[in-house]
Structure formats: C-alpha cells, structure tokens
PDB file of N, CA and C in Angstrom:
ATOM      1  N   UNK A   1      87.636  73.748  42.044  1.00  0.00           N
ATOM      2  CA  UNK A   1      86.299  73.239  42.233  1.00  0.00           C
ATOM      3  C   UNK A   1      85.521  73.346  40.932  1.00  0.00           C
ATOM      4  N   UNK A   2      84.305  71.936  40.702  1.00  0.00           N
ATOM      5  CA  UNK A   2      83.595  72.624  39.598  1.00  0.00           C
ATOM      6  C   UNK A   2      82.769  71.437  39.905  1.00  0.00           C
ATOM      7  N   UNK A   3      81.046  71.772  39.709  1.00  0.00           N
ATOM      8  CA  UNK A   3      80.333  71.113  39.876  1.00  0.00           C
ATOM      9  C   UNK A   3      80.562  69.944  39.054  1.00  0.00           C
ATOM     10  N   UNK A   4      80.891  70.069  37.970  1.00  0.00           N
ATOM     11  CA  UNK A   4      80.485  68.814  37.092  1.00  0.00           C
ATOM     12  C   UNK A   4      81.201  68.084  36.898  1.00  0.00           C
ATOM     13  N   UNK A   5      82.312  67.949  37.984  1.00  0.00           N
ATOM     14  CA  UNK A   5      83.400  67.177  38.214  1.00  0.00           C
ATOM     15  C   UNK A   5      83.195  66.186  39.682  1.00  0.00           C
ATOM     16  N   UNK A   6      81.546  66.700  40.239  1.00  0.00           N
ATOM     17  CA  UNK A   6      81.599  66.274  41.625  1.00  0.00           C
ATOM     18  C   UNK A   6      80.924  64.636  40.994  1.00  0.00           C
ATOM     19  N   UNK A   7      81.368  64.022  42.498  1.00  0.00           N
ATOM     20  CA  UNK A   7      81.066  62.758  42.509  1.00  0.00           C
ATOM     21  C   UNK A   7      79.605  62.530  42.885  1.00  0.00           C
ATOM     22  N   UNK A   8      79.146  61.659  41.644  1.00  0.00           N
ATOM     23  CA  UNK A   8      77.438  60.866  42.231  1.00  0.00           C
ATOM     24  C   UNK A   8      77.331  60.018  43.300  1.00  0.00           C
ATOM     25  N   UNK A   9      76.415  60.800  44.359  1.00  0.00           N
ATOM     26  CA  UNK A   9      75.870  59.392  45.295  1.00  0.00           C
ATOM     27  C   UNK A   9      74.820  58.375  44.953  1.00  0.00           C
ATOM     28  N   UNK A  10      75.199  57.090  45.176  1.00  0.00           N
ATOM     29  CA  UNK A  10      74.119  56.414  44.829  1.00  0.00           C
ATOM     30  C   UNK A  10      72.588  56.236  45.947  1.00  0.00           C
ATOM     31  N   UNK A  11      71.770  56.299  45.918  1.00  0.00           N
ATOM     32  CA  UNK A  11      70.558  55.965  46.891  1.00  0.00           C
ATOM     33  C   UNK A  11      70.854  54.607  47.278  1.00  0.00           C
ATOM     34  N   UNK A  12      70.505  54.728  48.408  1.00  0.00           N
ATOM     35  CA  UNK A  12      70.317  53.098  48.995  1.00  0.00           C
ATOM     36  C   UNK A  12      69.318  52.431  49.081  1.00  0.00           C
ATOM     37  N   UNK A  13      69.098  51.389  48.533  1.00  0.00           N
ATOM     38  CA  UNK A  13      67.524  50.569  48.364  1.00  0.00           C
ATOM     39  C   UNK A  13      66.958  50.465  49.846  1.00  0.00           C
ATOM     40  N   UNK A  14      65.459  50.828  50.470  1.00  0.00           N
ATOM     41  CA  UNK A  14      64.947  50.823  51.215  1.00  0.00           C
ATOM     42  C   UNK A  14      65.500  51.155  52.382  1.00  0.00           C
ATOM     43  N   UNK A  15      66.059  52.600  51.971  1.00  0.00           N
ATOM     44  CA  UNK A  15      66.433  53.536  52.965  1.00  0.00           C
ATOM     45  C   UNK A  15      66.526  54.912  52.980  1.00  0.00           C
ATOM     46  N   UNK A  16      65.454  55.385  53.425  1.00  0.00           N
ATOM     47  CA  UNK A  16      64.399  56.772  52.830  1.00  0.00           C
ATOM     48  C   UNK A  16      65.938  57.777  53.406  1.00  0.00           C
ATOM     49  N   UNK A  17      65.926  58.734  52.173  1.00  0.00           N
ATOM     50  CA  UNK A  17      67.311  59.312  52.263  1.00  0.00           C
ATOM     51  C   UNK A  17      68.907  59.418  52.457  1.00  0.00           C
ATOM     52  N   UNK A  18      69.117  58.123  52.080  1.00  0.00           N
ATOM     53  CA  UNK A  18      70.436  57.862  52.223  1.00  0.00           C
ATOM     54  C   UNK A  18      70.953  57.298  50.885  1.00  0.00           C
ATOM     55  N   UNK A  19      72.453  57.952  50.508  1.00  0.00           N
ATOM     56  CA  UNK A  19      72.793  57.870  49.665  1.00  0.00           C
ATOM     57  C   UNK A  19      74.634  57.696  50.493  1.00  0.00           C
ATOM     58  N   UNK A  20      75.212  56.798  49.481  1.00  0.00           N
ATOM     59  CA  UNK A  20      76.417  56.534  49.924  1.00  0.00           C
ATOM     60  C   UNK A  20      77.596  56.713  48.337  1.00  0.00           C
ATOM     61  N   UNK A  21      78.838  56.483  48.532  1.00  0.00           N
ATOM     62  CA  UNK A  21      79.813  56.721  47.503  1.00  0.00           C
ATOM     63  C   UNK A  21      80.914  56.383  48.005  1.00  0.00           C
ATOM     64  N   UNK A  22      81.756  55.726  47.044  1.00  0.00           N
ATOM     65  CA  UNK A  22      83.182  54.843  47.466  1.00  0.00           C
ATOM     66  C   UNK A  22      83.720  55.263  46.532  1.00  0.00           C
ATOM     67  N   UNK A  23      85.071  55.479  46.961  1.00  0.00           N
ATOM     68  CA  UNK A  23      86.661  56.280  46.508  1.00  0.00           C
ATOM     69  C   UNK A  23      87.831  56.595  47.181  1.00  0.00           C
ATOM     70  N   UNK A  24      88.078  57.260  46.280  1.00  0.00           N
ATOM     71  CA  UNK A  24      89.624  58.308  47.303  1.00  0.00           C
ATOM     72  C   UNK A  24      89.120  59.659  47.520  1.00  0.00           C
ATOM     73  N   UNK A  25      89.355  59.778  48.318  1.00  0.00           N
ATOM     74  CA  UNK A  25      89.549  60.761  49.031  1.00  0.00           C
ATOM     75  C   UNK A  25      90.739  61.597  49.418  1.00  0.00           C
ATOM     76  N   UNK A  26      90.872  62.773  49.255  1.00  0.00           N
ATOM     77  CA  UNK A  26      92.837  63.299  48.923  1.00  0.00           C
ATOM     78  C   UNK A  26      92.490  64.716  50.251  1.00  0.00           C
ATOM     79  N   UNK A  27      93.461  64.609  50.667  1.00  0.00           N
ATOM     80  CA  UNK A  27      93.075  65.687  51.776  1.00  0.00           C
ATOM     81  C   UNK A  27      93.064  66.992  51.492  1.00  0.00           C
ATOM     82  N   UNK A  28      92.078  67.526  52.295  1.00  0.00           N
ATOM     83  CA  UNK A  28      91.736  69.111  51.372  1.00  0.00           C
ATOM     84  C   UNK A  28      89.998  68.746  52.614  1.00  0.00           C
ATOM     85  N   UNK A  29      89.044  69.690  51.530  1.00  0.00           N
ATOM     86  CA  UNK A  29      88.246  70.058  52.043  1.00  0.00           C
ATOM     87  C   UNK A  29      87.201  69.626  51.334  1.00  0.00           C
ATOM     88  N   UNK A  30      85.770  69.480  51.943  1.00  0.00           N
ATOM     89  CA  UNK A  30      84.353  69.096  50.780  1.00  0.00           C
ATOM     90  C   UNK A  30      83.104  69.466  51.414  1.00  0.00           C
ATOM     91  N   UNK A  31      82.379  69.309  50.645  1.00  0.00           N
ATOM     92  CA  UNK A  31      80.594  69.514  50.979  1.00  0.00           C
ATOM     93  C   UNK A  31      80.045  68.692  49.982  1.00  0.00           C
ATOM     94  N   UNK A  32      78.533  68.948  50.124  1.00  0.00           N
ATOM     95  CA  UNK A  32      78.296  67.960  48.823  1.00  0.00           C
ATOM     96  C   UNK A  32      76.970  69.022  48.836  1.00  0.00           C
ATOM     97  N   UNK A  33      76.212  68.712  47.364  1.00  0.00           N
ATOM     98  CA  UNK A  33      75.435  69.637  46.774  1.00  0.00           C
ATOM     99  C   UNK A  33      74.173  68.192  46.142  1.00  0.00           C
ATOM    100  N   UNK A  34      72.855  69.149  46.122  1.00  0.00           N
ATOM    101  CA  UNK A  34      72.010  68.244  45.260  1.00  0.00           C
ATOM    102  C   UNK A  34      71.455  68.842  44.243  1.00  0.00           C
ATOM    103  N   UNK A  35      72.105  69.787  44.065  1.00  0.00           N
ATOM    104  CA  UNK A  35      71.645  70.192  42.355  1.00  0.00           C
ATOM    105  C   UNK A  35      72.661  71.168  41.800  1.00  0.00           C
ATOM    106  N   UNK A  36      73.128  71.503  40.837  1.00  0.00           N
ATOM    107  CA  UNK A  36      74.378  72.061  40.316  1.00  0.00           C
ATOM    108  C   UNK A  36      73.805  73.899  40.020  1.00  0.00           C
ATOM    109  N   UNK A  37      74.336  74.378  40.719  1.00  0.00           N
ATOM    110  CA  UNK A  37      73.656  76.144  39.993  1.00  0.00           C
ATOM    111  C   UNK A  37      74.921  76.683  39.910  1.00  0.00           C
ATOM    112  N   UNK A  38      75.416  77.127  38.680  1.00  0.00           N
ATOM    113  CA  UNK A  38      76.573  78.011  38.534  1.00  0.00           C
ATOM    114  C   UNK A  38      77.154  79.422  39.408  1.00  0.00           C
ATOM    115  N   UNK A  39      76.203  79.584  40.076  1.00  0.00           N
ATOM    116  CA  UNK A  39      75.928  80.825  40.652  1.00  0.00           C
ATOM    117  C   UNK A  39      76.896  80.601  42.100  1.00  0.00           C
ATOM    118  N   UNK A  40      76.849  79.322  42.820  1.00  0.00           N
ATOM    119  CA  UNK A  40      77.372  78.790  43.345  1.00  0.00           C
ATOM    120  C   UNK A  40      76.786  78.953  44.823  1.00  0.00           C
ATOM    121  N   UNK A  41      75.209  79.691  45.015  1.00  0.00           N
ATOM    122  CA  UNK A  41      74.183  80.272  45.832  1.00  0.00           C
ATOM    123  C   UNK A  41      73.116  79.048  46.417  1.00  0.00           C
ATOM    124  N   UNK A  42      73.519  77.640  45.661  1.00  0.00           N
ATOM    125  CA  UNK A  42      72.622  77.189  46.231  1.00  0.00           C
ATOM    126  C   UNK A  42      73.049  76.316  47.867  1.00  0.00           C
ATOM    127  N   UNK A  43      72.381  75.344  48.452  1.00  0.00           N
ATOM    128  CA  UNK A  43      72.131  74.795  49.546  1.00  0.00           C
ATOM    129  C   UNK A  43      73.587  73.967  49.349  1.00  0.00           C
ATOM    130  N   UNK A  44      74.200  73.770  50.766  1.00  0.00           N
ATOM    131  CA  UNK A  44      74.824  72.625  50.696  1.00  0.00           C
ATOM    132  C   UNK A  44      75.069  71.495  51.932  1.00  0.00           C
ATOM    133  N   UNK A  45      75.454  70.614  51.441  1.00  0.00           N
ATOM    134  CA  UNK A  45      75.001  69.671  53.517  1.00  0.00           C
ATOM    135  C   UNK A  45      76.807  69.822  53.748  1.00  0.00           C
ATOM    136  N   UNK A  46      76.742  70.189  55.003  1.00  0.00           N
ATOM    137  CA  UNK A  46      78.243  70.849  55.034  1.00  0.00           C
ATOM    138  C   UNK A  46      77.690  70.070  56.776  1.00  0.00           C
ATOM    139  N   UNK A  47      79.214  70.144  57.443  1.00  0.00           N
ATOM    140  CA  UNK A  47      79.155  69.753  58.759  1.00  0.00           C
ATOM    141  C   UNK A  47      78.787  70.882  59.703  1.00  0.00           C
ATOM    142  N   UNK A  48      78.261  70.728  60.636  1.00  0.00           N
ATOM    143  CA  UNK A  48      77.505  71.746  61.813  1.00  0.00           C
ATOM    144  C   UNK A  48      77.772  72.583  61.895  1.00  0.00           C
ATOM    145  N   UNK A  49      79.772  72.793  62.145  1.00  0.00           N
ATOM    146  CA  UNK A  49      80.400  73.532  62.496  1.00  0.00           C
ATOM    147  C   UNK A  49      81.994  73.540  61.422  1.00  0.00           C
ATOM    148  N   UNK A  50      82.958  74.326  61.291  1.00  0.00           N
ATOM    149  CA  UNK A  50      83.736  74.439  60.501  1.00  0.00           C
ATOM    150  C   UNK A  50      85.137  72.855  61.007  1.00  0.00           C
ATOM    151  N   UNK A  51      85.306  72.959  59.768  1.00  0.00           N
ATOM    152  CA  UNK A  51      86.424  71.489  59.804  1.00  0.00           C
ATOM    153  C   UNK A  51      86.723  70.342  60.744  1.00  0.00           C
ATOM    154  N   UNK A  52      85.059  69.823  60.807  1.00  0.00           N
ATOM    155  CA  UNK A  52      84.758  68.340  61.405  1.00  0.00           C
ATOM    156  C   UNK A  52      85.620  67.752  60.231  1.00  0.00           C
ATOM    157  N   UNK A  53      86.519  66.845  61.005  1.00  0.00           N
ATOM    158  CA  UNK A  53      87.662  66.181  60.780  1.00  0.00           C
ATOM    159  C   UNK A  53      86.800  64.329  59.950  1.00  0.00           C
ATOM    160  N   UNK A  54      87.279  64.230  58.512  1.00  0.00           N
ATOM    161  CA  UNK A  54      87.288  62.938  58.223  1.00  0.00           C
ATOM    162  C   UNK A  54      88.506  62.232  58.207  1.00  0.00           C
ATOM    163  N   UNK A  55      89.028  60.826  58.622  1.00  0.00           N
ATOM    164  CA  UNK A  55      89.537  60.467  58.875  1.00  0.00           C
ATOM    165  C   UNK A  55      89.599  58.779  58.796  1.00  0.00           C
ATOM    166  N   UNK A  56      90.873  58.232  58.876  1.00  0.00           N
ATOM    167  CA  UNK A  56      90.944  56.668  59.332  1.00  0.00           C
ATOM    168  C   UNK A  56      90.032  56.192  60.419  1.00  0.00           C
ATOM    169  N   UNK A  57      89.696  57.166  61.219  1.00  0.00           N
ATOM    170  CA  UNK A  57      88.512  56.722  62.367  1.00  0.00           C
ATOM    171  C   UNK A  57      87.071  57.201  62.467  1.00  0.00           C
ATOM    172  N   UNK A  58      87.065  57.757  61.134  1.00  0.00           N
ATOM    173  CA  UNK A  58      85.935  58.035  60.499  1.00  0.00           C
ATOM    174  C   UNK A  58      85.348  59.592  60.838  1.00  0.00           C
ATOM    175  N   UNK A  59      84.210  60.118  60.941  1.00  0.00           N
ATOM    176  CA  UNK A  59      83.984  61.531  60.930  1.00  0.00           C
ATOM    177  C   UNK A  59      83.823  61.579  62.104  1.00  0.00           C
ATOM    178  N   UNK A  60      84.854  62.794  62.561  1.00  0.00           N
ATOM    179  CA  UNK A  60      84.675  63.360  64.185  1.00  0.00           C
ATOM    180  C   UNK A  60      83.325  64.130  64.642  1.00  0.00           C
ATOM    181  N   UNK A  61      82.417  64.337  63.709  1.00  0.00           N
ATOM    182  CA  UNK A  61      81.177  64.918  64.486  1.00  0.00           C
ATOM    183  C   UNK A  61      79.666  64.169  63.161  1.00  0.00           C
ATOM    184  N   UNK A  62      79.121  63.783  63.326  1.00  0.00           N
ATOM    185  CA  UNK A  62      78.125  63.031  62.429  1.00  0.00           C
ATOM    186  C   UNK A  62      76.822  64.253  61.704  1.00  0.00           C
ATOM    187  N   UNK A  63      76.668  65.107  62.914  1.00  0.00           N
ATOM    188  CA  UNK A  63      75.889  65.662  62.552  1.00  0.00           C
ATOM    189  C   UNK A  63      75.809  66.789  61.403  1.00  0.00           C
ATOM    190  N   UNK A  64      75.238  66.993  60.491  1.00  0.00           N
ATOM    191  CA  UNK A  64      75.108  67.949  59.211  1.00  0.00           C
ATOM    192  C   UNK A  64      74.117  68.497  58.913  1.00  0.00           C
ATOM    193  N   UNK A  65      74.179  69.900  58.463  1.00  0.00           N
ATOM    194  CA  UNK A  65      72.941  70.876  57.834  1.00  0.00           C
ATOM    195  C   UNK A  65      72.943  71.078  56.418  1.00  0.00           C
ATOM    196  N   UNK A  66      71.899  71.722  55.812  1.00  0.00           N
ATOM    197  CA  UNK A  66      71.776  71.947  54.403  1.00  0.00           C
ATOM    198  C   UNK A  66      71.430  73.472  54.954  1.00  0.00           C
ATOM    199  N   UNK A  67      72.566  74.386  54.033  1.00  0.00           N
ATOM    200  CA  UNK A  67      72.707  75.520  54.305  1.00  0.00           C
ATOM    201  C   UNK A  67      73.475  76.274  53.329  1.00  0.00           C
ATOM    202  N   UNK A  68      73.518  77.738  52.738  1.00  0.00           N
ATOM    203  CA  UNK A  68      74.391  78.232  51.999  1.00  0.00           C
ATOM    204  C   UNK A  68      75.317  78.844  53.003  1.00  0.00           C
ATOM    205  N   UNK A  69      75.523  79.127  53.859  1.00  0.00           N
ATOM    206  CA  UNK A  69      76.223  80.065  54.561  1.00  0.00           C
ATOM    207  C   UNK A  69      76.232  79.397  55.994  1.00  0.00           C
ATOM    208  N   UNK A  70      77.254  79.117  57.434  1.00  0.00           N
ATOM    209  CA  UNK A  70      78.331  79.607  56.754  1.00  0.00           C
ATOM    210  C   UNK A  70      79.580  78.579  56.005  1.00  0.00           C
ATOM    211  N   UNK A  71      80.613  78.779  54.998  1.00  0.00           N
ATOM    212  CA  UNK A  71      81.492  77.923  54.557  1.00  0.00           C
ATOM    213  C   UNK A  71      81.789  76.908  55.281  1.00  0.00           C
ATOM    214  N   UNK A  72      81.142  76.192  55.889  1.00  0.00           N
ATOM    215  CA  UNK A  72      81.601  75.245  56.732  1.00  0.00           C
ATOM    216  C   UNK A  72      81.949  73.682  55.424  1.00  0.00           C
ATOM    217  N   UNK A  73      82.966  73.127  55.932  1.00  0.00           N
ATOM    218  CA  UNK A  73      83.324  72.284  55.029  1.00  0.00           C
ATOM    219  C   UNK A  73      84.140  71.437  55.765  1.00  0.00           C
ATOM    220  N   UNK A  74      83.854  69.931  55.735  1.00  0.00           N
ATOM    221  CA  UNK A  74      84.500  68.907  56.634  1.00  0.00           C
ATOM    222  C   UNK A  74      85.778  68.726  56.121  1.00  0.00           C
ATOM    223  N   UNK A  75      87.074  68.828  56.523  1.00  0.00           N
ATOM    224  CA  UNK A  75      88.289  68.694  56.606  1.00  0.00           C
ATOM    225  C   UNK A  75      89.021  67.022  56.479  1.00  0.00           C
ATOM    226  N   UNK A  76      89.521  66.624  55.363  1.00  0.00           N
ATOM    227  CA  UNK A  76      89.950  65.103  55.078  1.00  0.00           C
ATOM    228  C   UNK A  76      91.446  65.180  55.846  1.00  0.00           C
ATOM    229  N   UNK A  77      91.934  64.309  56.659  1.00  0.00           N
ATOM    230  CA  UNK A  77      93.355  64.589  57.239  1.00  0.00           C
ATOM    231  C   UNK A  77      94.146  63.001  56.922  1.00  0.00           C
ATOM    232  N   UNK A  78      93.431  62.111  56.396  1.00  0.00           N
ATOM    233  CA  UNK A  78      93.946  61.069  55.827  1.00  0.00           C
ATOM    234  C   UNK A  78      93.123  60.517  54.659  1.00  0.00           C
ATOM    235  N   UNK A  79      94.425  60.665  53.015  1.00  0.00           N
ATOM    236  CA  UNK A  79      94.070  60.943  51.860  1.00  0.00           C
ATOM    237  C   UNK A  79      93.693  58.943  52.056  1.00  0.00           C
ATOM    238  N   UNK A  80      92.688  58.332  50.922  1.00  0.00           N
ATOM    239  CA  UNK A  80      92.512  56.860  51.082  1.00  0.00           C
ATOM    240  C   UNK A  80      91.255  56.685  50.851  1.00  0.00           C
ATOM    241  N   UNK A  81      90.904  55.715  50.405  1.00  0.00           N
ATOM    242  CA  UNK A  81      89.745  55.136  49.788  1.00  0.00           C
ATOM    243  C   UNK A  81      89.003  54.827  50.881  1.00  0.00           C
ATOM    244  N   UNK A  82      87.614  55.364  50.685  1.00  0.00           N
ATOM    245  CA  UNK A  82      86.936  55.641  51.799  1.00  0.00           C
ATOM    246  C   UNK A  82      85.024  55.085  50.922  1.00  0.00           C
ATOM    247  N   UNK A  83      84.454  54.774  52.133  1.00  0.00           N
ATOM    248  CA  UNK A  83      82.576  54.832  51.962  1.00  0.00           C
ATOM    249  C   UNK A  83      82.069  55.960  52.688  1.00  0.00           C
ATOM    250  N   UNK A  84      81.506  56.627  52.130  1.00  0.00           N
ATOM    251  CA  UNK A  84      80.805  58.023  52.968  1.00  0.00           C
ATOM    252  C   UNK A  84      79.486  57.496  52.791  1.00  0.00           C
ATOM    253  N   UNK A  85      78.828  57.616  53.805  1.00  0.00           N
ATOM    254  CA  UNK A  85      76.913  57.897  53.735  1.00  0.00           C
ATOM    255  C   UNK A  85      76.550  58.851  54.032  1.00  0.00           C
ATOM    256  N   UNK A  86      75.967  59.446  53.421  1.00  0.00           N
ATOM    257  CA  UNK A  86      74.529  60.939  54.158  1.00  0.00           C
ATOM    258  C   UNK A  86      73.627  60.444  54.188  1.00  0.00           C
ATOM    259  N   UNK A  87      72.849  60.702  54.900  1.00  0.00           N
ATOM    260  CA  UNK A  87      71.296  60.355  55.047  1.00  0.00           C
ATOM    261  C   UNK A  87      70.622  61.881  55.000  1.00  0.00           C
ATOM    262  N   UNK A  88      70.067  62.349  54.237  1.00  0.00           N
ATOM    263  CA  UNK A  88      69.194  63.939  54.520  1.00  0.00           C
ATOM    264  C   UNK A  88      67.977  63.409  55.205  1.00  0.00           C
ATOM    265  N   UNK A  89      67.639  62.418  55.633  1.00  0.00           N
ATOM    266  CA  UNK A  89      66.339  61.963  56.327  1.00  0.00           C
ATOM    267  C   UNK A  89      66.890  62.562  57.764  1.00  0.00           C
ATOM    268  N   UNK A  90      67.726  61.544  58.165  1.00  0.00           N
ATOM    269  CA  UNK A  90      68.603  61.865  59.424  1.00  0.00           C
ATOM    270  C   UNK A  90      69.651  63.160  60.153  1.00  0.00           C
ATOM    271  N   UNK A  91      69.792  63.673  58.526  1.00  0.00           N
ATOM    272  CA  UNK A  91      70.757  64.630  58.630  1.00  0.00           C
ATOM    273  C   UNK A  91      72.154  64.189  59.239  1.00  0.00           C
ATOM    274  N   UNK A  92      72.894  62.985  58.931  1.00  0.00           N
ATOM    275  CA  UNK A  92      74.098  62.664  59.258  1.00  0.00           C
ATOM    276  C   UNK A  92      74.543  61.725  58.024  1.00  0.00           C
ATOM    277  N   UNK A  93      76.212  61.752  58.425  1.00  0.00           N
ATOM    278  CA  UNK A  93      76.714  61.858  57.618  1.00  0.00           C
ATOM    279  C   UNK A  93      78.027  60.819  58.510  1.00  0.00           C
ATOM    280  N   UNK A  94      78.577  59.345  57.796  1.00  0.00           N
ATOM    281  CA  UNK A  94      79.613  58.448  58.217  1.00  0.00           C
ATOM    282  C   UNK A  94      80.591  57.992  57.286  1.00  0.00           C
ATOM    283  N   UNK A  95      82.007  57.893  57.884  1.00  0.00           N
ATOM    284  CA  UNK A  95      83.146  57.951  56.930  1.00  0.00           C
ATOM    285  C   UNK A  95      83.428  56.287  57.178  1.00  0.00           C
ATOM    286  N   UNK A  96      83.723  55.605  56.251  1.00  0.00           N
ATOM    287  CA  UNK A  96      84.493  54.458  56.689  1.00  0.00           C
ATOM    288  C   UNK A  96      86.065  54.047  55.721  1.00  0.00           C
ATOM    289  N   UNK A  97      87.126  53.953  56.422  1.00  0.00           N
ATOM    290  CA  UNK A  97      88.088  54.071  55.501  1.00  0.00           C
ATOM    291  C   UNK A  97      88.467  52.731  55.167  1.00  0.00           C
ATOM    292  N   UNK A  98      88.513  51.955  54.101  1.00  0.00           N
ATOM    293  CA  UNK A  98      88.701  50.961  53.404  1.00  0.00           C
ATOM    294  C   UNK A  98      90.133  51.011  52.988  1.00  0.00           C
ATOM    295  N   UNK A  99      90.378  51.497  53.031  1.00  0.00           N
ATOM    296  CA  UNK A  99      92.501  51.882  52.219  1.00  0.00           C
ATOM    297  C   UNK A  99      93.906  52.602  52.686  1.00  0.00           C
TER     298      UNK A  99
END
C-alpha cells in the first residue's frame, strides 16, 4: 500500500458529491481516502461492514461510512476493468464491470 500510488477520482459535473474512476481492478482488498496523511490515522469511506463483495454483478452492499476504525475494506472477487462511483453526499458507493 502507499498513498501516492492511489488512484484519482474524478467529480462529476452537476452532481453534489460524486466522484467516479475507471480501471482494473485485481482482486485483493480497498478503501479510498480524501486526503493523504502518512500517519495512516486519517478517515476512510470503507463499506458498512467487513468484505462487502465487488464483483461482475457489481457491489453486494451499496452502503458506506467515513471512518478510521474498524478495517473494514470491500473485497474484489473478480480482477477486470471496472467504473466505481462514491457519492459522500449519499454515502454510497456502485461497481460496474466493463471487462
């Protein structure tokens, strides 16, 4: 892991908190962060509960918090080029697999 290797979301024009990002995706584990602190203490939007499943049929639970604790981190089970959205307005979060 290292912050400055993480991927930028872009904002979406006239859509108060939502930001989306297209890629691969390799199976393993993620969260996403909005500001980089070495310390590794700050906030992160992680899924509700531990290893909500992303997938070819997209994310098994939508809902997400901004939280340091606990490690909760959504679980990828098919590696493939994918569109993710968060919305922090909404607090959710959608997988769509393209690949």
């Amino acid at each position: 892991w290292s912050q400055d290797d993480a991927a930028q979301l872009n904002p979406v024009e006239d859509k108060e908190g939502e930001y989306t990002w297209t890629g691969t995706l390799k199976k393993g584990q993620m969260k996403a962060f909005s500001e980089k602190d070495p310390s590794w203490s700050q906030n992160f939007y992680r899924p509700s509960k531990a290893d909500v499943e992303i997938s070819k049929t997209g994310v098994a639970a939508s809902d997400m918090v901004f939280t340091n604790s606990p490690d909760d981190q959504w679980k990828i089970v098919d590696e493939g080029k994918y569109k993710l959205t968060l919305n922090i307005t909404t607090m959710t979060i959608s997988a769509e697999f393209l690949d």
